[in-house]
Structures are given as C-alpha cells and as structure tokens.
N, C-alpha and C. Protein backbone atom coordinates (compact mmCIF):
# COMPACT_ATOMS: atom_id res chain seq x y z
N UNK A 1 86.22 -31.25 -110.17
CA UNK A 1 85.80 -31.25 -108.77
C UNK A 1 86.89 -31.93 -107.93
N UNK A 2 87.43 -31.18 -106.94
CA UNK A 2 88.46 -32.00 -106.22
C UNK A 2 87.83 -32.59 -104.78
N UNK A 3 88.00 -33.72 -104.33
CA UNK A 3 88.11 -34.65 -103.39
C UNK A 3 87.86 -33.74 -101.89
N UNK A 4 86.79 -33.74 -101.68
CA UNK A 4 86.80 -32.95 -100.09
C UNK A 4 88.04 -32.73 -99.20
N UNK A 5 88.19 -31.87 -98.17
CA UNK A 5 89.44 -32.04 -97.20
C UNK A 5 88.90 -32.98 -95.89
N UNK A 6 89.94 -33.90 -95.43
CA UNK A 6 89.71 -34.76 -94.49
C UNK A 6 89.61 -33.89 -93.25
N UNK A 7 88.73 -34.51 -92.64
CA UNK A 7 88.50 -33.49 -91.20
C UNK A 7 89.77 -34.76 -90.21
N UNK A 8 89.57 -33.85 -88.83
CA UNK A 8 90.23 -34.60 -87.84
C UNK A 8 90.02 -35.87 -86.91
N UNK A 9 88.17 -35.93 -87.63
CA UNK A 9 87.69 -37.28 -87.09
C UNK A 9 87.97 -38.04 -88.16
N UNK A 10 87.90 -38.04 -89.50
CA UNK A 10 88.92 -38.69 -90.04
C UNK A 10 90.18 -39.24 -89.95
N UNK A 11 91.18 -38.55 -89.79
CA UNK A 11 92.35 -38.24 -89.14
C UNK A 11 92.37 -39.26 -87.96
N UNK A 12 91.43 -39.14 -86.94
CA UNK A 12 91.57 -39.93 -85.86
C UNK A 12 90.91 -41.32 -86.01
N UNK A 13 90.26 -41.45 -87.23
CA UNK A 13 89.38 -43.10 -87.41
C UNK A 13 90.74 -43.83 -87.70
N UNK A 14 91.33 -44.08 -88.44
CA UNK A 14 92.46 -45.08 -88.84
C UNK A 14 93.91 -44.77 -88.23
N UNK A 15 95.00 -45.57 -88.06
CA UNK A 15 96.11 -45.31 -87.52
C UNK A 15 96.70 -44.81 -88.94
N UNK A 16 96.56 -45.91 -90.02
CA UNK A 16 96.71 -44.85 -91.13
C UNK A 16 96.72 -43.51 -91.67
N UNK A 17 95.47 -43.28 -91.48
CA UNK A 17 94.89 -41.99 -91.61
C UNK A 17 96.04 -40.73 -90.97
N UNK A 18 96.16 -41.61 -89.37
CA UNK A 18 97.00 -40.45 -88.69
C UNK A 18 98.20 -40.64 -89.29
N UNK A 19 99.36 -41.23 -89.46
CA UNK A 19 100.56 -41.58 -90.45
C UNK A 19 100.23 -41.11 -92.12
N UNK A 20 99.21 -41.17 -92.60
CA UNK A 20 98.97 -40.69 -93.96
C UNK A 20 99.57 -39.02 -93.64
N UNK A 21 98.61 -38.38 -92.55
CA UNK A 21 98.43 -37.05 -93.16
C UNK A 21 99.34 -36.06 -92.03
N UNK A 22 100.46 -37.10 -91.95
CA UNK A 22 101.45 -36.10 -91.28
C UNK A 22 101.08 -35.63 -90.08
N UNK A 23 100.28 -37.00 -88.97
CA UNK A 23 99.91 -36.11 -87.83
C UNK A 23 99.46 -34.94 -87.25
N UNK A 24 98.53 -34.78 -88.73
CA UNK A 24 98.06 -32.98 -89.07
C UNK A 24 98.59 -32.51 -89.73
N UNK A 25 99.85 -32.33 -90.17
CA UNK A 25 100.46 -31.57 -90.89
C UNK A 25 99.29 -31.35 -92.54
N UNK A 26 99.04 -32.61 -92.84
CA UNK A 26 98.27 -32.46 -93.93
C UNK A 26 96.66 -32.22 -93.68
N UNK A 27 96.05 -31.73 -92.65
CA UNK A 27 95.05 -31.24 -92.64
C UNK A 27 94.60 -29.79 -92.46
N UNK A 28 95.86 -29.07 -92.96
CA UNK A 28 96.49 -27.55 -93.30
C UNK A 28 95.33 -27.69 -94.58
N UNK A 29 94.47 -26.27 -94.03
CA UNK A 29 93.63 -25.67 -95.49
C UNK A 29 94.95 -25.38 -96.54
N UNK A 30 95.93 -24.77 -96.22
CA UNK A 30 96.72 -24.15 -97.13
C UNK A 30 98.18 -25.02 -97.15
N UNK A 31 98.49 -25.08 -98.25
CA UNK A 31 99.80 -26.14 -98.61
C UNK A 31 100.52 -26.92 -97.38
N UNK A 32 99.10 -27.79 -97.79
CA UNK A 32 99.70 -29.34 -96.72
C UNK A 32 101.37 -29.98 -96.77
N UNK A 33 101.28 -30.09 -98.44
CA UNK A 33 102.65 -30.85 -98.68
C UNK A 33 104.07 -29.73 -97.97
N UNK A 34 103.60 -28.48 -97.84
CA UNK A 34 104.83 -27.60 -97.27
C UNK A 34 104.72 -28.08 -95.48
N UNK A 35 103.45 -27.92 -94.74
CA UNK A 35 103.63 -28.33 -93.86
C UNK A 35 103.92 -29.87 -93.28
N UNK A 36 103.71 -30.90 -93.81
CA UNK A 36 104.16 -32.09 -94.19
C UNK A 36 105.82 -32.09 -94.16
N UNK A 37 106.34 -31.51 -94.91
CA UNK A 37 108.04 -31.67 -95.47
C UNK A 37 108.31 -30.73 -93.94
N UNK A 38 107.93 -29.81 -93.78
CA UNK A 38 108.46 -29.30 -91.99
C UNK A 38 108.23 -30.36 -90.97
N UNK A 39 107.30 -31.06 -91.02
CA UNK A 39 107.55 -32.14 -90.11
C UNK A 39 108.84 -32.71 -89.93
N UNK A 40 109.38 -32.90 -91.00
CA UNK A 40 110.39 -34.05 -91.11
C UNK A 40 111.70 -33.26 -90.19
N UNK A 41 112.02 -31.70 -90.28
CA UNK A 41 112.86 -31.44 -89.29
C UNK A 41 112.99 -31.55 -87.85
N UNK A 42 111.98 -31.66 -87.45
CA UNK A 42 112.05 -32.35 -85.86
C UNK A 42 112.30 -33.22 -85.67
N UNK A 43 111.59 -34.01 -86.40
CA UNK A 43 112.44 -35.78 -86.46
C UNK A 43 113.56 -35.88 -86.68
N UNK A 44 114.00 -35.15 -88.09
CA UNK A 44 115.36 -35.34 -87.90
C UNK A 44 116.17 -35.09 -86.59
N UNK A 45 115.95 -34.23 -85.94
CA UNK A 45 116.81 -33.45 -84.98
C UNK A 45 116.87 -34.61 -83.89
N UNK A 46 115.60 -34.89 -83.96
CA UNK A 46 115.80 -36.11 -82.54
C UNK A 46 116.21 -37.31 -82.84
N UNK A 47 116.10 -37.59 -84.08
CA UNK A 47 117.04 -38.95 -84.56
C UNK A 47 117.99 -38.75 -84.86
N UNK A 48 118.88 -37.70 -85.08
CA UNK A 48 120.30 -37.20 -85.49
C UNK A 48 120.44 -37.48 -83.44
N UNK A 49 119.96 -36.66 -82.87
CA UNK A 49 120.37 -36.50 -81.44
C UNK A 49 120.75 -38.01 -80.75
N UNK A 50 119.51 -38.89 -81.24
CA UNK A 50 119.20 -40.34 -80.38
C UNK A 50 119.91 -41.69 -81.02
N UNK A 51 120.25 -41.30 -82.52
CA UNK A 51 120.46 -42.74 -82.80
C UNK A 51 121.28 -42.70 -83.65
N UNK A 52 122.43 -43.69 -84.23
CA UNK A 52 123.68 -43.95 -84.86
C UNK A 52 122.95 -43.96 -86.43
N UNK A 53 124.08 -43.41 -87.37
CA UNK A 53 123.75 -43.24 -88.60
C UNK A 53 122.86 -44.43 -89.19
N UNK A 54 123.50 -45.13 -89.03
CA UNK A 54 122.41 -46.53 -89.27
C UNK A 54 121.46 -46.63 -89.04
N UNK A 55 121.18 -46.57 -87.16
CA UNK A 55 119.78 -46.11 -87.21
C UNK A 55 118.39 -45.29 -87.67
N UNK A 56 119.36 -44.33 -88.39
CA UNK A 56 118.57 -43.05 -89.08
C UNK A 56 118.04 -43.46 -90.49
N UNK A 57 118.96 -43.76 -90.99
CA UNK A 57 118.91 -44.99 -92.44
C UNK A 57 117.76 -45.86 -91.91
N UNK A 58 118.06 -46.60 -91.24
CA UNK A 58 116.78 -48.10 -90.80
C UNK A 58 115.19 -47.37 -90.45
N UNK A 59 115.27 -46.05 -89.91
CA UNK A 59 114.00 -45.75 -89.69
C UNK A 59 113.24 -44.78 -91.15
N UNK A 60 114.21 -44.34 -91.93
CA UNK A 60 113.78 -43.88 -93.14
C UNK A 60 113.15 -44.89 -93.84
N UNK A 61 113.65 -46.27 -93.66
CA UNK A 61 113.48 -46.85 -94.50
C UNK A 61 112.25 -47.91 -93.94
N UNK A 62 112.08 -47.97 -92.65
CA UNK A 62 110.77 -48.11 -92.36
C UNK A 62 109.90 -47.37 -92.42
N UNK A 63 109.66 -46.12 -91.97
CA UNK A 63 109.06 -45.00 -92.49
C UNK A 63 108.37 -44.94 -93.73
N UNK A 64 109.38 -45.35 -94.93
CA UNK A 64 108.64 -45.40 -96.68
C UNK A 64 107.98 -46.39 -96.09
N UNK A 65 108.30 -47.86 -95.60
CA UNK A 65 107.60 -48.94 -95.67
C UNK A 65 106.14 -48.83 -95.13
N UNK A 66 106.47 -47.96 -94.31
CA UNK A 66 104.89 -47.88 -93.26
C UNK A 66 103.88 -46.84 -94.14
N UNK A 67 105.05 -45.87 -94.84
CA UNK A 67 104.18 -44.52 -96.17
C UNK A 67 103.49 -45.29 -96.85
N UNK A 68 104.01 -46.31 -97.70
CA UNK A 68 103.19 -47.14 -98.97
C UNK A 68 101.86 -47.75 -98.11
N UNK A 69 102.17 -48.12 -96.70
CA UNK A 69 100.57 -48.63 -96.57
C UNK A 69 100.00 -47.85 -96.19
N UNK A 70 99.85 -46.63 -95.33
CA UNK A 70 99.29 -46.07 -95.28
C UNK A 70 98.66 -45.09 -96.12
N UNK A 71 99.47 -44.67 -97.69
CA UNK A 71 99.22 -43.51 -98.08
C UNK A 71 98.07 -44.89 -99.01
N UNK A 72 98.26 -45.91 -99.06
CA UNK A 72 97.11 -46.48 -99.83
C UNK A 72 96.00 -47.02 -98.90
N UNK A 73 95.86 -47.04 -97.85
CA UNK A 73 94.45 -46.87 -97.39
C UNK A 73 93.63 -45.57 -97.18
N UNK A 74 94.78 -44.67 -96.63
CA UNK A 74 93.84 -43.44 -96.62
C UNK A 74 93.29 -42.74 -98.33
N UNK A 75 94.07 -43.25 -98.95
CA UNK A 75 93.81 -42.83 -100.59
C UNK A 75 92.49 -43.55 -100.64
N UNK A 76 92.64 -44.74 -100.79
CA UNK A 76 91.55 -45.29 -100.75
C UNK A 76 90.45 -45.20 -99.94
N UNK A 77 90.59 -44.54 -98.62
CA UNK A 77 89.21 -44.37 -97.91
C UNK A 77 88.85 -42.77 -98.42
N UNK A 78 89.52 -42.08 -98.68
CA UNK A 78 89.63 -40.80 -99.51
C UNK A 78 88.70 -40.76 -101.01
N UNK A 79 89.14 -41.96 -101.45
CA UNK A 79 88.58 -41.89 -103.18
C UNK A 79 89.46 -41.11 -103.67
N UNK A 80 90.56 -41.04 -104.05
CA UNK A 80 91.62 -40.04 -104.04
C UNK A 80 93.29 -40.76 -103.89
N UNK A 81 93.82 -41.56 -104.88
CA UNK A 81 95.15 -42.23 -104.68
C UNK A 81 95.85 -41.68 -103.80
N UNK A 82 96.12 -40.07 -103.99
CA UNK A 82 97.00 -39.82 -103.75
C UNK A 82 96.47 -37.83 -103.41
N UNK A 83 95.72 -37.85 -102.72
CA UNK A 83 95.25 -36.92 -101.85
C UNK A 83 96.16 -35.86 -101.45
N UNK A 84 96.06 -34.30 -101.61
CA UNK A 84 96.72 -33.50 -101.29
C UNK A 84 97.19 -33.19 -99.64
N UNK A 85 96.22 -34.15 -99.07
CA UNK A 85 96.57 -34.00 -97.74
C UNK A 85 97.60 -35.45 -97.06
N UNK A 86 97.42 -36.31 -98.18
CA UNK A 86 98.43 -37.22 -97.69
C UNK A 86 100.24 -36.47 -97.60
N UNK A 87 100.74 -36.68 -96.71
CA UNK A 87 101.65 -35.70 -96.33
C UNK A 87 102.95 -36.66 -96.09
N UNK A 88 102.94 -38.28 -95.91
CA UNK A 88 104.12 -38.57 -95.19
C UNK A 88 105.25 -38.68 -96.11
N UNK A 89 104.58 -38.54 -97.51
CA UNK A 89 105.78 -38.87 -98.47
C UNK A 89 106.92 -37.90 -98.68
N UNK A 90 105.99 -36.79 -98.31
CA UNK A 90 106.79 -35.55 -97.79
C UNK A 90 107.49 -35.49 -97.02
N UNK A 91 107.37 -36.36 -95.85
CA UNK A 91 107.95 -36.34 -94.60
C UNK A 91 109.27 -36.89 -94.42
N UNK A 92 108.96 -38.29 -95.28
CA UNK A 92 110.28 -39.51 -95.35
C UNK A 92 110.93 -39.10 -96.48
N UNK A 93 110.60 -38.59 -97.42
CA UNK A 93 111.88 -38.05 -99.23
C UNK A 93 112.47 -37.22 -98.06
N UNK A 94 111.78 -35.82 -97.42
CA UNK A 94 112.29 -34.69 -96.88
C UNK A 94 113.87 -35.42 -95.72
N UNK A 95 113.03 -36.42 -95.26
CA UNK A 95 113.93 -36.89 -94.24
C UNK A 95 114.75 -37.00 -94.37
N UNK A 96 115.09 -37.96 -95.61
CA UNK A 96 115.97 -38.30 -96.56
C UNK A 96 117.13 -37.47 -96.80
N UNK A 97 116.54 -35.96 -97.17
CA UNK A 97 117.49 -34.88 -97.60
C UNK A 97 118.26 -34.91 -96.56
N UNK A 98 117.75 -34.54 -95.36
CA UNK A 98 117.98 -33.55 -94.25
C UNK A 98 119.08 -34.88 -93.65
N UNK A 99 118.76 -36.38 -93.97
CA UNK A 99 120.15 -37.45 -93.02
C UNK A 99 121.29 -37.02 -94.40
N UNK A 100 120.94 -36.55 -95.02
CA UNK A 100 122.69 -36.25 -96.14
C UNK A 100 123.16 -34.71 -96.17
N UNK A 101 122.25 -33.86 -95.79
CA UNK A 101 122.35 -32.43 -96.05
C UNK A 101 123.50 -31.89 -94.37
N UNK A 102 122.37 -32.38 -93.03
CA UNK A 102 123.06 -32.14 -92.01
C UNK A 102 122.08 -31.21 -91.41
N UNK A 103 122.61 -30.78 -90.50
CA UNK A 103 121.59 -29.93 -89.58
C UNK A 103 122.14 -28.56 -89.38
N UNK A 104 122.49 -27.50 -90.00
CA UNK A 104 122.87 -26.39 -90.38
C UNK A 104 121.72 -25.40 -90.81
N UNK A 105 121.16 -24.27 -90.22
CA UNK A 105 120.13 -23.86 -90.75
C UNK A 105 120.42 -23.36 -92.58
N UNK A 106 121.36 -22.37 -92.91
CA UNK A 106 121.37 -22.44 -94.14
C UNK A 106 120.77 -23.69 -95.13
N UNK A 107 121.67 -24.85 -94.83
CA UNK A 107 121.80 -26.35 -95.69
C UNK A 107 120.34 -26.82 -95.53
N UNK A 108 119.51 -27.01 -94.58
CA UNK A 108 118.30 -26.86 -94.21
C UNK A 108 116.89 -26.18 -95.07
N UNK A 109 117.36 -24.79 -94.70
CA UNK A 109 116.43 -23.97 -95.54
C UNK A 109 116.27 -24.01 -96.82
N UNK A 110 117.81 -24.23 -97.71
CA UNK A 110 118.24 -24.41 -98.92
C UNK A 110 117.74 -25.65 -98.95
N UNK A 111 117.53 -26.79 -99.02
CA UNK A 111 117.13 -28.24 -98.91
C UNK A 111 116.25 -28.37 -99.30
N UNK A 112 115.14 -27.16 -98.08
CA UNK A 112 113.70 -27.28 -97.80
C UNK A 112 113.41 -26.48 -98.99
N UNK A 113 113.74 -25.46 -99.37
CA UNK A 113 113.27 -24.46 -100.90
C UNK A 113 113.48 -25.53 -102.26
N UNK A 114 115.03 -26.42 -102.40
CA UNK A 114 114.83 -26.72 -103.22
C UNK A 114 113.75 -28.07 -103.26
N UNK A 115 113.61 -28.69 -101.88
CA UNK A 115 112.74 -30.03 -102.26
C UNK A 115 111.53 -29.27 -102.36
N UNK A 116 110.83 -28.70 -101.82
CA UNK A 116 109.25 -27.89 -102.35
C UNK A 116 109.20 -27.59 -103.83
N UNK A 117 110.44 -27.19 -104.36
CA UNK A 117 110.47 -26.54 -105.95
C UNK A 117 110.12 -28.31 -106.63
N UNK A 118 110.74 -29.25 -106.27
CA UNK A 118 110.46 -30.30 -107.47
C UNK A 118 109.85 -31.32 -107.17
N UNK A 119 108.94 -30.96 -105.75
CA UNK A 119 107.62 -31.28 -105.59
C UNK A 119 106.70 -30.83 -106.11
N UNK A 120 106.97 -29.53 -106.40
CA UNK A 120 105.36 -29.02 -106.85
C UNK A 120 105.60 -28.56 -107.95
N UNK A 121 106.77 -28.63 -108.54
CA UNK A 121 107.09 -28.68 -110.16
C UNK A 121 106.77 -29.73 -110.84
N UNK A 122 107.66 -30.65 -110.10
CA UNK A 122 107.48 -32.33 -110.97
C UNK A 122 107.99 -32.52 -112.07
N UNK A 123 109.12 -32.38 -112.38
CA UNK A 123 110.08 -32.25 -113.17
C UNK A 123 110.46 -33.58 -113.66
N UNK A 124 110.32 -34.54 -115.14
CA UNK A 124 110.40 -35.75 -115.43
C UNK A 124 111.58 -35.96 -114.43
N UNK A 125 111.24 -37.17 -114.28
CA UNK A 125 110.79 -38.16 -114.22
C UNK A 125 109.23 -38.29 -112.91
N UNK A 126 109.33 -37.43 -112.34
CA UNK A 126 108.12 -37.49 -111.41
C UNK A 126 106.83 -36.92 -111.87
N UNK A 127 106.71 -36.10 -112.33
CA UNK A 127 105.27 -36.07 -113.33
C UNK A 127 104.92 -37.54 -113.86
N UNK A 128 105.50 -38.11 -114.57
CA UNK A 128 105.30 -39.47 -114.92
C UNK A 128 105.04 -40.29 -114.06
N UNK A 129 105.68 -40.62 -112.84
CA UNK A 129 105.33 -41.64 -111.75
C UNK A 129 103.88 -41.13 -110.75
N UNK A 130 103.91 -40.10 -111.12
CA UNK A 130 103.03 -39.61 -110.43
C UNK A 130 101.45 -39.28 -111.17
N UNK A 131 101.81 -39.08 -112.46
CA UNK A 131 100.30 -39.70 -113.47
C UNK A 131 100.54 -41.33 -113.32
N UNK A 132 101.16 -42.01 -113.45
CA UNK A 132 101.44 -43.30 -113.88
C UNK A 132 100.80 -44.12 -112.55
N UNK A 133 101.32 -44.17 -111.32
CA UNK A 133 101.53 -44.99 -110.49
C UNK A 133 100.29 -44.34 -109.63
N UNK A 134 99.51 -44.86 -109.21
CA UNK A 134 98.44 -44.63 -108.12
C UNK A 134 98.43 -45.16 -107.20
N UNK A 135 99.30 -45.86 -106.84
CA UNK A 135 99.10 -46.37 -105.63
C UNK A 135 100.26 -46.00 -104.58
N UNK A 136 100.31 -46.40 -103.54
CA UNK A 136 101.02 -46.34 -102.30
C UNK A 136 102.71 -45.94 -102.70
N UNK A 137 102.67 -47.02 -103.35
CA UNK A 137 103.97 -47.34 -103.77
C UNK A 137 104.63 -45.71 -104.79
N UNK A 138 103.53 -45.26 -105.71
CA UNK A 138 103.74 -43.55 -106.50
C UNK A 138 103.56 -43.05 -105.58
N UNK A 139 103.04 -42.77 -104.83
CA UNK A 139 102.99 -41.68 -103.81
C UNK A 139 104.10 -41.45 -103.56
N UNK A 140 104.69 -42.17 -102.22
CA UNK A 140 105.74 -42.30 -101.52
C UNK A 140 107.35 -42.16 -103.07
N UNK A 141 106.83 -42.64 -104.08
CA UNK A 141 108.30 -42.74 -105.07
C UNK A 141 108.43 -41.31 -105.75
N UNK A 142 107.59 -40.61 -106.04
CA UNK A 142 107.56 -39.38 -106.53
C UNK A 142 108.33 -38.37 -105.65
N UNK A 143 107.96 -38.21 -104.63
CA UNK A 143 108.70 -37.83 -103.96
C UNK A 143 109.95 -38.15 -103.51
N UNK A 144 110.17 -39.40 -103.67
CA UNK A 144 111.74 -39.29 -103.30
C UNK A 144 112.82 -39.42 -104.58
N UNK A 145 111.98 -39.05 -105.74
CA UNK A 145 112.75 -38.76 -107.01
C UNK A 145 113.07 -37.45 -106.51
N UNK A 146 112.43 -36.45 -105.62
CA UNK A 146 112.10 -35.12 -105.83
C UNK A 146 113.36 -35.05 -104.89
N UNK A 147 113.37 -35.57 -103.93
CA UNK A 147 114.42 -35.77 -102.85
C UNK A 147 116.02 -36.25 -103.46
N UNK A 148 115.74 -37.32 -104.26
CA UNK A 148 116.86 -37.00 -105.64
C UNK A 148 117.51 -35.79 -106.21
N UNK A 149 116.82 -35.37 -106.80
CA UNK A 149 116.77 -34.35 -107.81
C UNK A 149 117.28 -32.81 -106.50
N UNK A 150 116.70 -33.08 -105.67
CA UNK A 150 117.04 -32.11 -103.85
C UNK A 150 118.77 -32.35 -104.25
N UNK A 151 118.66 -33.90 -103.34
CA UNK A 151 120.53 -33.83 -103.08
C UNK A 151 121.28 -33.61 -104.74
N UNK A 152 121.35 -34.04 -105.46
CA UNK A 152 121.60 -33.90 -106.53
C UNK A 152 122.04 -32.18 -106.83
N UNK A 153 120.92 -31.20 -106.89
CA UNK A 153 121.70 -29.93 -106.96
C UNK A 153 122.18 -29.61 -105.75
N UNK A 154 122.18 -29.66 -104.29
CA UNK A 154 122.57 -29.62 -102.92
C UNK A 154 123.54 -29.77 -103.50
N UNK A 155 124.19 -30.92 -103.70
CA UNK A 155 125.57 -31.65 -104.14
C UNK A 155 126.43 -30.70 -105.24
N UNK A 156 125.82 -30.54 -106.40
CA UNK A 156 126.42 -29.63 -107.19
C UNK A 156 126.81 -28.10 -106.62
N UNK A 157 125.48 -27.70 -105.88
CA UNK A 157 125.88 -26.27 -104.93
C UNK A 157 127.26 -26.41 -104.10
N UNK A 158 127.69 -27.46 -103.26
CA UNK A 158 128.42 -27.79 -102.48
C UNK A 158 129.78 -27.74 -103.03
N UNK A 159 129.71 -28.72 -104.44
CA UNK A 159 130.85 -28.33 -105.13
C UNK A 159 131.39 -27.30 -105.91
N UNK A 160 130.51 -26.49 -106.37
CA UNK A 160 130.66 -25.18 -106.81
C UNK A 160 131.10 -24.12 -106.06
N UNK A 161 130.63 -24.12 -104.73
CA UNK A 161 131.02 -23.39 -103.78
C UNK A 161 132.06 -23.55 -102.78
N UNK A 162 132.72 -24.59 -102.99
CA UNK A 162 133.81 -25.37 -102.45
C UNK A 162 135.12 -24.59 -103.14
C-alpha cells in the first residue's frame, strides 16, 4: 500500500511542506521527481543571470541545508521518509549539474536525461543510501550521488567528444 498523494492544503500547511514538494512540482499525479528536477532550470537561469559563481555555490549549498529539514518534516508529517512527492532533492543534486554543465540547451537536456536515468535507476551506491538512510539527510544524499554519477559521465562525454 503506498502513502496517499499530498493535496495542496497540505502543501500550503507547513513552509516545509511548500520547500519539500518543489513548490508543486511534486504534487504532479505523474512523475513528480521529473517535474521537481525541471524546477531547478529556472533557478538556475536566474542565479547564473543574478549572482557570482560563488554565489551559486553558497545557495546550493543552502538549499541542501534547508532540503534535509524540510524533506524530514514533511516525511514525517507524510508517514513516509522519503515520499515520492518530496521533490527538492531533485531540485538542489539537479542544480548542482546544471552550475557545472552550463546553460546550453543540448548540455541541459543531456544532463536532465542522464540525471533522471540514475535517479530512478539507483545505481550502487544510491540504492543503498536510499534503503539505508531515512531521513532528511538520505533523501537529499541519494540524489546528489545521482548528480555525481550525472557530471561524471557529462565529463567523460565531453572528453570523448573533444
């Protein structure tokens, strides 16, 4: 039996809630975590546009910080660690890609195909963190193994094709 879908008065009870599930993105009947990881290109675009590399770095990395608490209260008001509609971990790994990849639609699209593939593959080491770890902290880390494993062949494509 899987875990009901969160409605939007949900969504709107906790600030969490709204940061858990991707500002909607994760209250998609149909593959949240894909609409989730599209979030993250707008952001990028306006933080590539607004703020110095550093800055982009400093807000990724608040971003996870703010993912781990939120993806563990809404898990927890969920009954559900790690809820198909929790979406931001998607948002900040994705982010991740997209401040090393660049803003090129090809590099982009390619990014976005391969981080979906080892999200929803889960390819060791993230199958493991992701049975293993239930809390805030797996959520948000699974995914940015996946975001790993992203730049990682990105990187090899780059040099191969170089």
């Amino acid at each position: 039996m899987s875990a009901p879908a969160p409605t939007l008065q949900f969504m709107l009870a906790h600030p969490a809630h709204m940061i858990a599930l991707g500002f909607g993105a994760g209250l998609s009947p149909v593959a949240p975590g894909t609409f989730g990881t599209l979030v993250a290109i707008p952001l990028a675009i306006v933080l590539r546009a607004y703020v110095a590399d550093s800055a982009f770095l400093a807000a990724i990395v608040a971003f996870a910080a703010i993912g781990v608490w939120a993806a563990s209260v809404t898990g927890r008001d969920l009954g559900v660690p790690d809820h198909g509609a929790i979406v931001w971990d998607e948002v900040v790994a994705f982010l991740l890609v997209l401040y090393f990849v660049g803003d090129g639609a090809l590099r982009v699209a390619f990014a976005f195909l391969l981080f979906r593939v080892f999200d929803i593959v889960k390819p060791p080491p993230i199958r493991n963190v992701d049975a293993a770890m239930k809390t805030g902290v797996g959520v948000m880390l699974d995914d940015l193994i996946a975001a790993g494993y992203t730049l990682l062949v990105f990187a090899l494509w780059q040099r191969i094709a170089s």
